[in-house]
C-alpha atoms as a PDB file:
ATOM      1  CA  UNK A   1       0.000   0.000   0.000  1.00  0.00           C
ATOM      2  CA  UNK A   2       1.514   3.672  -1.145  1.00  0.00           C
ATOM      3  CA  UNK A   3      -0.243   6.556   0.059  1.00  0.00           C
ATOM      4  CA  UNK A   4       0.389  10.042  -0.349  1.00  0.00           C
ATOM      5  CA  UNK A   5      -1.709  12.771   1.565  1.00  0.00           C
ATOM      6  CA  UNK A   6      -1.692  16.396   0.866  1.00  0.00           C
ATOM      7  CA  UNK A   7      -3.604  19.429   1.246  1.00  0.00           C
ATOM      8  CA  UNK A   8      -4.289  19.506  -2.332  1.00  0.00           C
ATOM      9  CA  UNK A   9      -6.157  15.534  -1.570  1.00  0.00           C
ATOM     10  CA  UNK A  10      -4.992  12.338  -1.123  1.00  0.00           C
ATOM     11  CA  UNK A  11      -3.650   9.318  -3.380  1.00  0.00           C
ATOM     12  CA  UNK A  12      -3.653   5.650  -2.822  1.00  0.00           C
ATOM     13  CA  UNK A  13      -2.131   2.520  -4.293  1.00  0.00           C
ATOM     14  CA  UNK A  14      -3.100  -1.074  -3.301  1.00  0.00           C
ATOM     15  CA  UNK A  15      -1.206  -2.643  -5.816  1.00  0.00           C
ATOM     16  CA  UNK A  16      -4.145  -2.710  -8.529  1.00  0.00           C
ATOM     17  CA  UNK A  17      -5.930   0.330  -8.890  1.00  0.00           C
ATOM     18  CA  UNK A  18      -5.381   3.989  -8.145  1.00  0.00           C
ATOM     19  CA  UNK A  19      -7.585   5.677  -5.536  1.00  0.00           C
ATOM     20  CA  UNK A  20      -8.300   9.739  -5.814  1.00  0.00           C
ATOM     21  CA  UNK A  21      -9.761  12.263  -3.308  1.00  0.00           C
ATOM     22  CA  UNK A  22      -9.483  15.979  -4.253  1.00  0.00           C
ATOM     23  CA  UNK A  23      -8.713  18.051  -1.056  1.00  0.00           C
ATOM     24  CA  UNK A  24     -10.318  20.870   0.910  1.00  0.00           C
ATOM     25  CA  UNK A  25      -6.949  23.741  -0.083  1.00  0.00           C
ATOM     26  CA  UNK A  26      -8.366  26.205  -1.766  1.00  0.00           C
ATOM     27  CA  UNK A  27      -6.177  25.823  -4.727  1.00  0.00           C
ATOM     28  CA  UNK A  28      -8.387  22.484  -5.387  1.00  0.00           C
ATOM     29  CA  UNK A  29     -11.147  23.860  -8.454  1.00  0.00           C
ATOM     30  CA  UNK A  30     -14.575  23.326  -8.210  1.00  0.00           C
ATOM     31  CA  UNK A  31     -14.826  20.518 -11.046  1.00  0.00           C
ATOM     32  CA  UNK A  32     -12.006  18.697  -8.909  1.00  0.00           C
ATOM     33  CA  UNK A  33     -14.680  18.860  -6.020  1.00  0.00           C
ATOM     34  CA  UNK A  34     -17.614  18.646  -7.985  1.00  0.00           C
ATOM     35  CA  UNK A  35     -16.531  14.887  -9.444  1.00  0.00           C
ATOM     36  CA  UNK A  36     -15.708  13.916  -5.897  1.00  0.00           C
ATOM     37  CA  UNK A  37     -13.422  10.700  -5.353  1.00  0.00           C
ATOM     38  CA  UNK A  38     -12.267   8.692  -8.207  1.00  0.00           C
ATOM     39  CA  UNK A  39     -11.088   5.543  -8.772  1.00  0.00           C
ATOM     40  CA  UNK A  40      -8.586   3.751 -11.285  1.00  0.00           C
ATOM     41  CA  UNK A  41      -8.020   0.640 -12.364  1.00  0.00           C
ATOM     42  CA  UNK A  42      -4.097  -0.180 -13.377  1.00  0.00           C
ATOM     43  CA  UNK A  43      -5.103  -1.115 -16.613  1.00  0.00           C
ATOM     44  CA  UNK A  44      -6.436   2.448 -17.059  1.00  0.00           C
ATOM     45  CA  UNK A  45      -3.270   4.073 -16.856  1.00  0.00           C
ATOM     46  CA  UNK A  46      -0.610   4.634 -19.441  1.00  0.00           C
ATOM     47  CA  UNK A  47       2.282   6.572 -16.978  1.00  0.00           C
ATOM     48  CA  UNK A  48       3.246   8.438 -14.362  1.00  0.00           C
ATOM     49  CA  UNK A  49       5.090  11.073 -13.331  1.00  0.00           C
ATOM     50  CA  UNK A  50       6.858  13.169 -10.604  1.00  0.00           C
ATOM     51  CA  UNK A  51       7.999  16.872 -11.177  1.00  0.00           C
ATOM     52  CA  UNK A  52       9.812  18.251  -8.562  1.00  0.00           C
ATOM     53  CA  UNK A  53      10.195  22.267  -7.811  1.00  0.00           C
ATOM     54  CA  UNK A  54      11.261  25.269  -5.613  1.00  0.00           C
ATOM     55  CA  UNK A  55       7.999  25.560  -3.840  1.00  0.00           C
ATOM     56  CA  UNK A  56       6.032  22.230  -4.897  1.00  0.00           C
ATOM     57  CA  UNK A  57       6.384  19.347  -6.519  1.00  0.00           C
ATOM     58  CA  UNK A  58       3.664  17.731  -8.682  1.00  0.00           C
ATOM     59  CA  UNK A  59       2.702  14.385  -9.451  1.00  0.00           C
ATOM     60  CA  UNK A  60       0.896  13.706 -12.541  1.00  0.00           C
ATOM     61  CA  UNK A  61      -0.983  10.531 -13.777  1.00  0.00           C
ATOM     62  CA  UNK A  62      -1.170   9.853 -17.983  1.00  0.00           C
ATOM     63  CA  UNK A  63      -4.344   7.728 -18.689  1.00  0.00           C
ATOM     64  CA  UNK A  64      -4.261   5.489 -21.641  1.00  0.00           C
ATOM     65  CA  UNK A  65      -6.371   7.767 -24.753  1.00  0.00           C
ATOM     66  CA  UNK A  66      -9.891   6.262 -24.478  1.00  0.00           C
ATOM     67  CA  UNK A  67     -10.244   5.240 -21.031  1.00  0.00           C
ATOM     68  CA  UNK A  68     -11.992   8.274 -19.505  1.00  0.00           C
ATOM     69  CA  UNK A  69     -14.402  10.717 -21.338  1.00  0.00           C
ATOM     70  CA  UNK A  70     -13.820  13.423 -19.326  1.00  0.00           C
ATOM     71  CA  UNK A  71      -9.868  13.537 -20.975  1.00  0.00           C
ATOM     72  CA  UNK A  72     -11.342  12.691 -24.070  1.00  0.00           C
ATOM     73  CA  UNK A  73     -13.890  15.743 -24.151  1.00  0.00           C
ATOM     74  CA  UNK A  74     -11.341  18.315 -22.633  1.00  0.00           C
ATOM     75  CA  UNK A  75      -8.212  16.990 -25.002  1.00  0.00           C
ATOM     76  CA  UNK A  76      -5.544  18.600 -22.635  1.00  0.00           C
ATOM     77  CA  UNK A  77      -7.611  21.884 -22.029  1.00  0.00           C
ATOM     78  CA  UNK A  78      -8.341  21.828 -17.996  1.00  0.00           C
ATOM     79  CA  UNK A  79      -6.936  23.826 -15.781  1.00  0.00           C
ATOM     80  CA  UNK A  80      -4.449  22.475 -13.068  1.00  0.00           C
ATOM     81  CA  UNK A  81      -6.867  23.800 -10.682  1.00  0.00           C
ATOM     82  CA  UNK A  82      -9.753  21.808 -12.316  1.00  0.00           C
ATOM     83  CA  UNK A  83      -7.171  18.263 -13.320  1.00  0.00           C
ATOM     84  CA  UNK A  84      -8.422  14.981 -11.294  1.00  0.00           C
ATOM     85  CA  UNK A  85      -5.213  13.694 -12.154  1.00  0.00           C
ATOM     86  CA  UNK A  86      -2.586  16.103 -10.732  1.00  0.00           C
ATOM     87  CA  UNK A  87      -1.636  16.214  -6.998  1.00  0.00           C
ATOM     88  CA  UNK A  88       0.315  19.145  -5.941  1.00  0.00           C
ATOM     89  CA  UNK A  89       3.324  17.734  -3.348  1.00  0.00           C
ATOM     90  CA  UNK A  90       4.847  20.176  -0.561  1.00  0.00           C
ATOM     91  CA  UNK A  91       8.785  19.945  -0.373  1.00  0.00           C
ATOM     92  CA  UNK A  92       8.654  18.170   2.649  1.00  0.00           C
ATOM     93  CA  UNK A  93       6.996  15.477   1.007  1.00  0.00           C
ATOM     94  CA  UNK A  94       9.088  14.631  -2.256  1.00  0.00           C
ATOM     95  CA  UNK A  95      10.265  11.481  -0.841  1.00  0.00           C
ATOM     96  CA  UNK A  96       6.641   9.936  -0.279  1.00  0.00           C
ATOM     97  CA  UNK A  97       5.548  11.325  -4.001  1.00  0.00           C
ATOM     98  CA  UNK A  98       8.872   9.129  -5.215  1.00  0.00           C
ATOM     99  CA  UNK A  99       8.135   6.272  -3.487  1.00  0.00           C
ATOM    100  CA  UNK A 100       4.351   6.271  -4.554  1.00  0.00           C
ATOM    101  CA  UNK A 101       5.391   7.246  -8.622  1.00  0.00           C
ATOM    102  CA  UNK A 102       8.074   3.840  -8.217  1.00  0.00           C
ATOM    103  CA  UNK A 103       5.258   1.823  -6.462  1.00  0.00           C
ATOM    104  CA  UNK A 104       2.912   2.780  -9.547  1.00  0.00           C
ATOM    105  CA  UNK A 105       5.283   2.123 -12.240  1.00  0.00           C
ATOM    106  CA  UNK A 106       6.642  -0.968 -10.647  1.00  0.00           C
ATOM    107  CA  UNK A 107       3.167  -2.494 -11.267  1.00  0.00           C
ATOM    108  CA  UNK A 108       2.776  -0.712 -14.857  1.00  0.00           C
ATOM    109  CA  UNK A 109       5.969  -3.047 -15.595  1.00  0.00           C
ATOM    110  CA  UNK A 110       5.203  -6.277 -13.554  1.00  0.00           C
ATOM    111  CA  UNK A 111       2.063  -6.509 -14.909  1.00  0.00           C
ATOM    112  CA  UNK A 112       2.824  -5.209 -18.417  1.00  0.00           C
ATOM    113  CA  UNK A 113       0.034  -3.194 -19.047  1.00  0.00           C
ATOM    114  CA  UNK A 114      -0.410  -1.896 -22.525  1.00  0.00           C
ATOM    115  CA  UNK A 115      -0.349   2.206 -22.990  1.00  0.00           C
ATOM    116  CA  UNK A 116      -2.139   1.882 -25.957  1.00  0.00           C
ATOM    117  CA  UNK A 117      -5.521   3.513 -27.208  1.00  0.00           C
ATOM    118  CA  UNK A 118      -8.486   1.458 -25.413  1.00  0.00           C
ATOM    119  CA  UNK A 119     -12.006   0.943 -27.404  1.00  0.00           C
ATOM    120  CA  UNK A 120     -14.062   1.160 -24.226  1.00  0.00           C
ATOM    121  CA  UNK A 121     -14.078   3.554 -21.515  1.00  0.00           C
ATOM    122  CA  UNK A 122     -13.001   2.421 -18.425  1.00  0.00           C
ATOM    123  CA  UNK A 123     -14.329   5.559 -16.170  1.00  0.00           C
ATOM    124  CA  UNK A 124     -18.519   5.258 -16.265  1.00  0.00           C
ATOM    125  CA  UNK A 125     -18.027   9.395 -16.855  1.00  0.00           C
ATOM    126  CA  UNK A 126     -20.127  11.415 -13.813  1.00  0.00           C
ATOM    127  CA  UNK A 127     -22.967  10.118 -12.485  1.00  0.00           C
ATOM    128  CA  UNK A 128     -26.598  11.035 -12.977  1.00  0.00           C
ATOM    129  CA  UNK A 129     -28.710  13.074 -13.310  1.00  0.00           C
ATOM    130  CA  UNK A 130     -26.234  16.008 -13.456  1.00  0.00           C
ATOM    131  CA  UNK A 131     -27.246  19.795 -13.961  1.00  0.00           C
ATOM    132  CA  UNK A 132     -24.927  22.673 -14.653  1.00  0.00           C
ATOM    133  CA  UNK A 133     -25.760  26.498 -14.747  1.00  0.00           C
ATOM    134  CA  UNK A 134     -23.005  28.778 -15.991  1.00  0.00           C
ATOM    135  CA  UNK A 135     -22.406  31.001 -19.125  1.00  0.00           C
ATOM    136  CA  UNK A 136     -25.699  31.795 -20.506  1.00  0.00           C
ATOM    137  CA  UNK A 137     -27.914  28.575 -19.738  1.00  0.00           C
ATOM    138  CA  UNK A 138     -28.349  25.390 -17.377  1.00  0.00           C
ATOM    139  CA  UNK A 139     -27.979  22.053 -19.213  1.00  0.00           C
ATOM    140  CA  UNK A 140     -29.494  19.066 -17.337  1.00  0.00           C
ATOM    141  CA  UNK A 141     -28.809  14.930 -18.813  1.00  0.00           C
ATOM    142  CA  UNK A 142     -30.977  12.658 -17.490  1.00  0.00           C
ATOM    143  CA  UNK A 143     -28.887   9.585 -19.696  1.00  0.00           C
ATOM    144  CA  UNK A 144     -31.780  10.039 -22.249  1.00  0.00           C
ATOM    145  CA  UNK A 145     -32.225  13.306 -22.884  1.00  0.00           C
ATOM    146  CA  UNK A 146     -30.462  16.782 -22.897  1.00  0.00           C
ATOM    147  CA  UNK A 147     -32.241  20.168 -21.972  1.00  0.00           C
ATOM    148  CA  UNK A 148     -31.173  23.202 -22.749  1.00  0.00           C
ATOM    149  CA  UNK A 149     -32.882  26.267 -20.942  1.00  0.00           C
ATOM    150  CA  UNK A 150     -31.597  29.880 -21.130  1.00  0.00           C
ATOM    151  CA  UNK A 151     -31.085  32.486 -18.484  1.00  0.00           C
ATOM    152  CA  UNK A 152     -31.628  36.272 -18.899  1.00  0.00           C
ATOM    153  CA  UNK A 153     -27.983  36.889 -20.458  1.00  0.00           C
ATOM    154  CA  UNK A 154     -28.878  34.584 -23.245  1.00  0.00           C
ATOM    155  CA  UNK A 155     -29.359  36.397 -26.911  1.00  0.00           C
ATOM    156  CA  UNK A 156     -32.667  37.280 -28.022  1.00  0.00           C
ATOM    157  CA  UNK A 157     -32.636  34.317 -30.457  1.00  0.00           C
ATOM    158  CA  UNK A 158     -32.341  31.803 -28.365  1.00  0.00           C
ATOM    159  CA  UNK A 159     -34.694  33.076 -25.387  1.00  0.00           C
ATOM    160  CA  UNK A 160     -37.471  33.402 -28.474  1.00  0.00           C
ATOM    161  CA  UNK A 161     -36.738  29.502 -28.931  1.00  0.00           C
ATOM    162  CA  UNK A 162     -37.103  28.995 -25.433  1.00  0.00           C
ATOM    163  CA  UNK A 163     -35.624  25.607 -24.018  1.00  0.00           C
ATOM    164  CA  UNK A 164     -34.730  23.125 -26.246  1.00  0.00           C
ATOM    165  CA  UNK A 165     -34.944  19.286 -25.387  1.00  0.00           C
ATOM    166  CA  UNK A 166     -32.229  16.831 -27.400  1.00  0.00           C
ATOM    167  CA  UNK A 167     -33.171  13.081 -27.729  1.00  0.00           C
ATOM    168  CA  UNK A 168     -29.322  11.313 -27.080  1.00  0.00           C
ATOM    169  CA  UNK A 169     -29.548   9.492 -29.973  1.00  0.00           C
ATOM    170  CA  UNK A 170     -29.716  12.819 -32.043  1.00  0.00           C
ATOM    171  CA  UNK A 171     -26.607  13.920 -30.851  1.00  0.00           C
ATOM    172  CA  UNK A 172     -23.471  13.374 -33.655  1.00  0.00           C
ATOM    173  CA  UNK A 173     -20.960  14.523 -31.408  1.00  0.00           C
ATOM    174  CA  UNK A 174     -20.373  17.001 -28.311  1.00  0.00           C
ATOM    175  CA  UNK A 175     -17.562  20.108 -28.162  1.00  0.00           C
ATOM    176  CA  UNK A 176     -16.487  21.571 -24.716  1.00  0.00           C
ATOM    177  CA  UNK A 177     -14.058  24.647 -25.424  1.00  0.00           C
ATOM    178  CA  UNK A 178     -12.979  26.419 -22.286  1.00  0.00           C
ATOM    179  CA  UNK A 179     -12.366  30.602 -22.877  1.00  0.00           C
ATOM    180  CA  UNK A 180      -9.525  31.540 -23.764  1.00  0.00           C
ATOM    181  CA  UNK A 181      -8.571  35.432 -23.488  1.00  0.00           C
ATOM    182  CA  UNK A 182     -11.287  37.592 -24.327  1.00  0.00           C
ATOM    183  CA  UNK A 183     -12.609  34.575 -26.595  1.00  0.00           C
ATOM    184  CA  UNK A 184     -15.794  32.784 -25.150  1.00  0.00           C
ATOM    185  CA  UNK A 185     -15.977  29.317 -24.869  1.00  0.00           C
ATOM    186  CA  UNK A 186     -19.150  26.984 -25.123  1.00  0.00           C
ATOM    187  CA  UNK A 187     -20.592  23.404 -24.552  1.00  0.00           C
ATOM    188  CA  UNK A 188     -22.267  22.673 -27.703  1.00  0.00           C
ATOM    189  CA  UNK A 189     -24.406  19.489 -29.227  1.00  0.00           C
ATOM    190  CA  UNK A 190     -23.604  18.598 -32.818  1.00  0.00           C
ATOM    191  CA  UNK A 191     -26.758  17.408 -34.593  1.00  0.00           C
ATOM    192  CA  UNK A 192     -26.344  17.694 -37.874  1.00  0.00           C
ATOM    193  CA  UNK A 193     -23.492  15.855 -39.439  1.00  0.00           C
ATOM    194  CA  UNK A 194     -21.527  19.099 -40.722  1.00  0.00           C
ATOM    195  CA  UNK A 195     -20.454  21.422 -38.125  1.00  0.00           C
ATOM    196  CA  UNK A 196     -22.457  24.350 -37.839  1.00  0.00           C
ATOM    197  CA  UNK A 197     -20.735  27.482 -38.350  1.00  0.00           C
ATOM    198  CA  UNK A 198     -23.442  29.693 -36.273  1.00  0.00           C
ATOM    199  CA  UNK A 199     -21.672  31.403 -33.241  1.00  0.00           C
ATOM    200  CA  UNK A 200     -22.461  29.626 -29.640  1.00  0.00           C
ATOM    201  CA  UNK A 201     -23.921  33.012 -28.306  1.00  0.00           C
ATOM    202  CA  UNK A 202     -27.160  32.225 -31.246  1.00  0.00           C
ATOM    203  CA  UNK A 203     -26.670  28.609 -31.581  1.00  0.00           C
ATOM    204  CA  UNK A 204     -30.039  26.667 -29.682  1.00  0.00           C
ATOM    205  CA  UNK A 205     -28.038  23.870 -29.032  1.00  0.00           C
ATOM    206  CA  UNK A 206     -24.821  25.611 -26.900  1.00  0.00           C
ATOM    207  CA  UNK A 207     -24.310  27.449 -24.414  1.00  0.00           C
ATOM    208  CA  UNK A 208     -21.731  30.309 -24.392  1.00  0.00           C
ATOM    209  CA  UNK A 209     -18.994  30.333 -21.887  1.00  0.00           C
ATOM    210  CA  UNK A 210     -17.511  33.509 -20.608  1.00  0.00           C
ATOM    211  CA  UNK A 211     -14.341  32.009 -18.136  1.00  0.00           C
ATOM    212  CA  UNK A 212     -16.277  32.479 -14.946  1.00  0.00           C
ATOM    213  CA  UNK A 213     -16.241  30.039 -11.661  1.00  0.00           C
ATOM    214  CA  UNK A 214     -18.932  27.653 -13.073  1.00  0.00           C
ATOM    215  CA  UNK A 215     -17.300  27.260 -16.325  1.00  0.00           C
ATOM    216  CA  UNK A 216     -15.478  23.880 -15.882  1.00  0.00           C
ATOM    217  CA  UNK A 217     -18.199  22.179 -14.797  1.00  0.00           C
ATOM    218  CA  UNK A 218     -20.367  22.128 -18.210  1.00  0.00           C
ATOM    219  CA  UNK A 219     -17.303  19.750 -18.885  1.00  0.00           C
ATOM    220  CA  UNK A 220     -18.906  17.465 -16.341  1.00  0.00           C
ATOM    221  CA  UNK A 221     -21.773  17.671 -18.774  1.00  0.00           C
ATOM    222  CA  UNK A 222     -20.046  16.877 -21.619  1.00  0.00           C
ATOM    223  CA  UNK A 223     -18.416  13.850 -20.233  1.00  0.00           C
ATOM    224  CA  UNK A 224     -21.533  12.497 -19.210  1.00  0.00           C
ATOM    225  CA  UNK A 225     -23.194  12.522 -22.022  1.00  0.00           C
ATOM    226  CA  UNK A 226     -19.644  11.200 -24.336  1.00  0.00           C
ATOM    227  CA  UNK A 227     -19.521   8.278 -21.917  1.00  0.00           C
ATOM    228  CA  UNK A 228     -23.138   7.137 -23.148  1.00  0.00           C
ATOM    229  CA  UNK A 229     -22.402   7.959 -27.096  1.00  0.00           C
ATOM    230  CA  UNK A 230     -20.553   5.750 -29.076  1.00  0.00           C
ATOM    231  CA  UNK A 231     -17.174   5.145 -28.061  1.00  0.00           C
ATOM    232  CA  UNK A 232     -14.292   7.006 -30.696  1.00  0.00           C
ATOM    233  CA  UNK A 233     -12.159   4.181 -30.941  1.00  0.00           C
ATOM    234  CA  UNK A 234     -14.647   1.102 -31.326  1.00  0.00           C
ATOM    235  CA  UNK A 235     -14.667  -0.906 -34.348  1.00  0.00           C
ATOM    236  CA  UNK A 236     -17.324   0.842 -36.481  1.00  0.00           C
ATOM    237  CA  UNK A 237     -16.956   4.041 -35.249  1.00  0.00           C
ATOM    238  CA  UNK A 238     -15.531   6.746 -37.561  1.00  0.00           C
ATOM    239  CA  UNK A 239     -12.301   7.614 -36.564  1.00  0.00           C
ATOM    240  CA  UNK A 240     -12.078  10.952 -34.116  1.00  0.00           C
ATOM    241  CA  UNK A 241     -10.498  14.322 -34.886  1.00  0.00           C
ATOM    242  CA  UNK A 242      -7.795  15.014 -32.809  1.00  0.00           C
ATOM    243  CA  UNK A 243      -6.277  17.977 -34.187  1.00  0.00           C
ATOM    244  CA  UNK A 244      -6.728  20.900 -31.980  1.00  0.00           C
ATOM    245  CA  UNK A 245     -10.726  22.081 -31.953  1.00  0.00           C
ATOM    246  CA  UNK A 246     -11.015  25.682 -33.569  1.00  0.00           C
ATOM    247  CA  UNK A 247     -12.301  28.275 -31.833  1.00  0.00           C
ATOM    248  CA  UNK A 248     -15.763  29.561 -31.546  1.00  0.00           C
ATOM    249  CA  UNK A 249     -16.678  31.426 -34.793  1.00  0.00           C
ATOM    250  CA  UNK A 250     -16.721  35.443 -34.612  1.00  0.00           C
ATOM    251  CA  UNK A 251     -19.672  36.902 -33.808  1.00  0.00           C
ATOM    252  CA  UNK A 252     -20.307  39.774 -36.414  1.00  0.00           C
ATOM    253  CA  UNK A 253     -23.204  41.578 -34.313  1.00  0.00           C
ATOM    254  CA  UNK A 254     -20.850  43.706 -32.802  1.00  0.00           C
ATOM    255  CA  UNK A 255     -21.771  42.707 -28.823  1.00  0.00           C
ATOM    256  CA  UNK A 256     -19.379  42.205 -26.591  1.00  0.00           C
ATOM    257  CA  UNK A 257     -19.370  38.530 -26.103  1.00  0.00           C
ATOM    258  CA  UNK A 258     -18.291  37.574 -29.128  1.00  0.00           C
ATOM    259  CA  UNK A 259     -16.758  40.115 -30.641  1.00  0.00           C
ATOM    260  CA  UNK A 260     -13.460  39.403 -32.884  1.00  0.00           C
ATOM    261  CA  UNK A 261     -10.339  40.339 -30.765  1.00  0.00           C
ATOM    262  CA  UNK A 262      -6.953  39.570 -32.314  1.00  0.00           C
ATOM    263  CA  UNK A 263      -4.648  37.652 -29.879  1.00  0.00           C
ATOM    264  CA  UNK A 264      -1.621  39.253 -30.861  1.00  0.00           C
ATOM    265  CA  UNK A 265      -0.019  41.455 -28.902  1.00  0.00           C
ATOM    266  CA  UNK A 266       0.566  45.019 -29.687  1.00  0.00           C
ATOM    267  CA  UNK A 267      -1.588  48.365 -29.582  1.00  0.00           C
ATOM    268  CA  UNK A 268      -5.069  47.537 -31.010  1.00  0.00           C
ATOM    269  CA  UNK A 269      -6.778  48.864 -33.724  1.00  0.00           C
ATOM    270  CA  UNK A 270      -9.410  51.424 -33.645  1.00  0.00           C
ATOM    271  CA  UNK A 271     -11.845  48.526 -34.058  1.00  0.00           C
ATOM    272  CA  UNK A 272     -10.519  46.055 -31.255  1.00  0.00           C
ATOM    273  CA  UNK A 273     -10.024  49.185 -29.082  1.00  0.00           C
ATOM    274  CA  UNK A 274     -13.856  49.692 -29.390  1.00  0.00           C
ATOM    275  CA  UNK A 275     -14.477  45.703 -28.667  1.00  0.00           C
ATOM    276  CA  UNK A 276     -11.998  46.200 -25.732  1.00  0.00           C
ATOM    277  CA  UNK A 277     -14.115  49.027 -24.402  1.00  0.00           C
ATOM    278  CA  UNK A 278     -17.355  47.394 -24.858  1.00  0.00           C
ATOM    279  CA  UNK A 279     -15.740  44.366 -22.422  1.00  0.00           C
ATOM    280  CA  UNK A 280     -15.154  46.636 -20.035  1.00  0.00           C
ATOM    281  CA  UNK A 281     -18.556  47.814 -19.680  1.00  0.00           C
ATOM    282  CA  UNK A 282     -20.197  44.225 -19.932  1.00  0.00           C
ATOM    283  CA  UNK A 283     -17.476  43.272 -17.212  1.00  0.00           C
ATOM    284  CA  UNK A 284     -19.000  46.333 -14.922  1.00  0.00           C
ATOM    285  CA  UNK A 285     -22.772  45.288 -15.466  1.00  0.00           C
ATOM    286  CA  UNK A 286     -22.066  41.516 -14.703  1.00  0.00           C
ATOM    287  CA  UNK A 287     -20.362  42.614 -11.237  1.00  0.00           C
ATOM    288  CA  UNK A 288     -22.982  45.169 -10.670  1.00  0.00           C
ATOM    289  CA  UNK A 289     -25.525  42.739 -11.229  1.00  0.00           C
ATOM    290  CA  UNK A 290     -23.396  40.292  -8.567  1.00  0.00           C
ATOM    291  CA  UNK A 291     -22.827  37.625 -11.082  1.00  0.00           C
ATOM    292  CA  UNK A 292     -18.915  38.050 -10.969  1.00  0.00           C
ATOM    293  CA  UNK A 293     -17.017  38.286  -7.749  1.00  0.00           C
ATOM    294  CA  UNK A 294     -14.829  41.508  -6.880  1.00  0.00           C
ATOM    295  CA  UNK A 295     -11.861  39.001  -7.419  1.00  0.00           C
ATOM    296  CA  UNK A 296     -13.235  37.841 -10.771  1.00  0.00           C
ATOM    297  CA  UNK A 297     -13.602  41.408 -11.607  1.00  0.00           C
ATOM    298  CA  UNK A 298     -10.588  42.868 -10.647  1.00  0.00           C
ATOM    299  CA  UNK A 299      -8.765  40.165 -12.492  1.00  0.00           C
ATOM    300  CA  UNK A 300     -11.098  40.255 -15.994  1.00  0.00           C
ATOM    301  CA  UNK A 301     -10.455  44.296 -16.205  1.00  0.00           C
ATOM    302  CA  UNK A 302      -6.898  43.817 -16.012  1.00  0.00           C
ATOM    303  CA  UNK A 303      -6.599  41.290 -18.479  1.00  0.00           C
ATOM    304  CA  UNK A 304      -8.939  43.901 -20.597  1.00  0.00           C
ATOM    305  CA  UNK A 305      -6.939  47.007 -19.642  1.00  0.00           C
ATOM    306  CA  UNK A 306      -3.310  45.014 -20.329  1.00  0.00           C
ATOM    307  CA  UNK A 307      -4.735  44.343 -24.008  1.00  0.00           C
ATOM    308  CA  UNK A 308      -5.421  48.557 -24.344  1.00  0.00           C
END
């Protein structure tokens, strides 16, 4: 038995599987917390690995592609704060983090388990029913259907539609793109079998994502309903994308959501200076209205004001 407890949670190895509980710390993100404990068979795993450093040390578990749809939604885009599979080590305890990394691999080796691609998922994905509110709508999955319902900062469009129910079998395929900058980010249902080019803030079946607390958890969703859908890699299925997912198209209205900012640094033009401006005053009626934080505030109009 390895064990390895920290304030950011606590790992443990019996020899065959891999047993996680996210901490209390503060530096532990709300999806970490939201999923709760988590457990992982050896043959689920594909590495591991121990990074030492100045002021902490971090372990890091590599799953085997295909074995948990929550990786296979995200693709490498969560957060540190919001990864199941990273444990943050204090210095004090970079002898225990060895020892547990050298108990892990030890068994990876003894019992020569493949790091291959897997056709099944091994993790059932979150349980259910699971509901998520954040961005502009709340998305419930009942493991049947999805349903889409839209809160006041929702577009006109898609309030007119009012909420939209999705059968499972209807949906081709599921994108979770966290923000990124001043670009949104969305949770959005494929069901048609070309991607739609319409912009999550008017698209019925997404919801837009504006980098807020909540965010991370429509990934939750999106797992949930991926671990029900045909599996990528299983004999039949067309075989996935996995080149980086583009970003959400431009939104040409002009409102501050979605407008076009270039990512390049360097004094803006007179056009991204008005989209910059237009930020700013969305980010002040979102914290007057006591849907962001004086934190999340403060930290959004500095990003904006850096960009100016």
């Amino acid at each position: 038995m390895a064990e390895i407890i920290q304030k950011d949670g606590t790992w443990t190895f019996d020899g065959d599987t891999v047993r996680i509980v996210p901490g209390n710390d503060k530096s532990v993100g709300l999806l970490r917390r939201t999923l709760g404990e988590v457990t992982l068979p050896l043959g689920a795993l594909a590495g591991i690995s121990f990074e030492s450093g100045k002021k902490a040390g971090r372990i890091r578990l590599r799953l085997r592609d295909g074995a948990d749809p929550l990786l296979q939604i995200t693709r490498g885009r969560l957060d540190d704060a919001s990864d199941p599979y990273r444990l943050s080590v204090e210095p004090g305890r970079f002898g225990v983090a060895e020892y547990f990394v050298d108990e892990v691999r030890h068994a990876l080796l003894l019992e020569q388990v493949d790091p291959g691609a897997l056709d099944a998922y091994v993790l059932p994905g979150p349980p259910l029913p699971i509901t998520v509110g954040a961005g502009d709508g709340t998305v419930t999955f009942d493991g049947e259907r999805i349903r889409l319902e839209w809160n006041w900062k929702a577009s006109e469009s898609k309030q007119s539609g009012g909420m939209r129910t999705l059968a499972l079998d209807d949906v081709r395929s599921v994108e979770w793109l966290p923000a990124s900058g001043l670009e949104n980010g969305c949770l959005r249902f494929q069901v048609t079998p070309e991607p739609t080019r319409t912009p999550p803030k008017h698209d019925p079946h997404a919801v837009e994502l504006w980098g807020f607390r909540k965010d991370p958890l429509m990934a939750l969703v999106a797992a949930a309903v991926v671990a029900r859908m045909p599996h990528p890699y299983a004999a039949g299925t067309p075989a996935p994308d996995t080149s980086p997912a583009p970003a959400p198209a431009a939104d040409t209205s002009g409102t501050p959501e979605t407008s076009g900012i270039s990512e390049t640094p360097g004094t803006p033009g007179i056009d991204d200076h008005d989209a910059l401006l237009r930020r700013l005053r969305e980010l002040g009626e979102l914290h007057q209205a006591g849907i962001l934080t004086e934190d999340e505030f403060s930290t959004a109009k500095k990003a904006v004001l850096k960009r100016m």
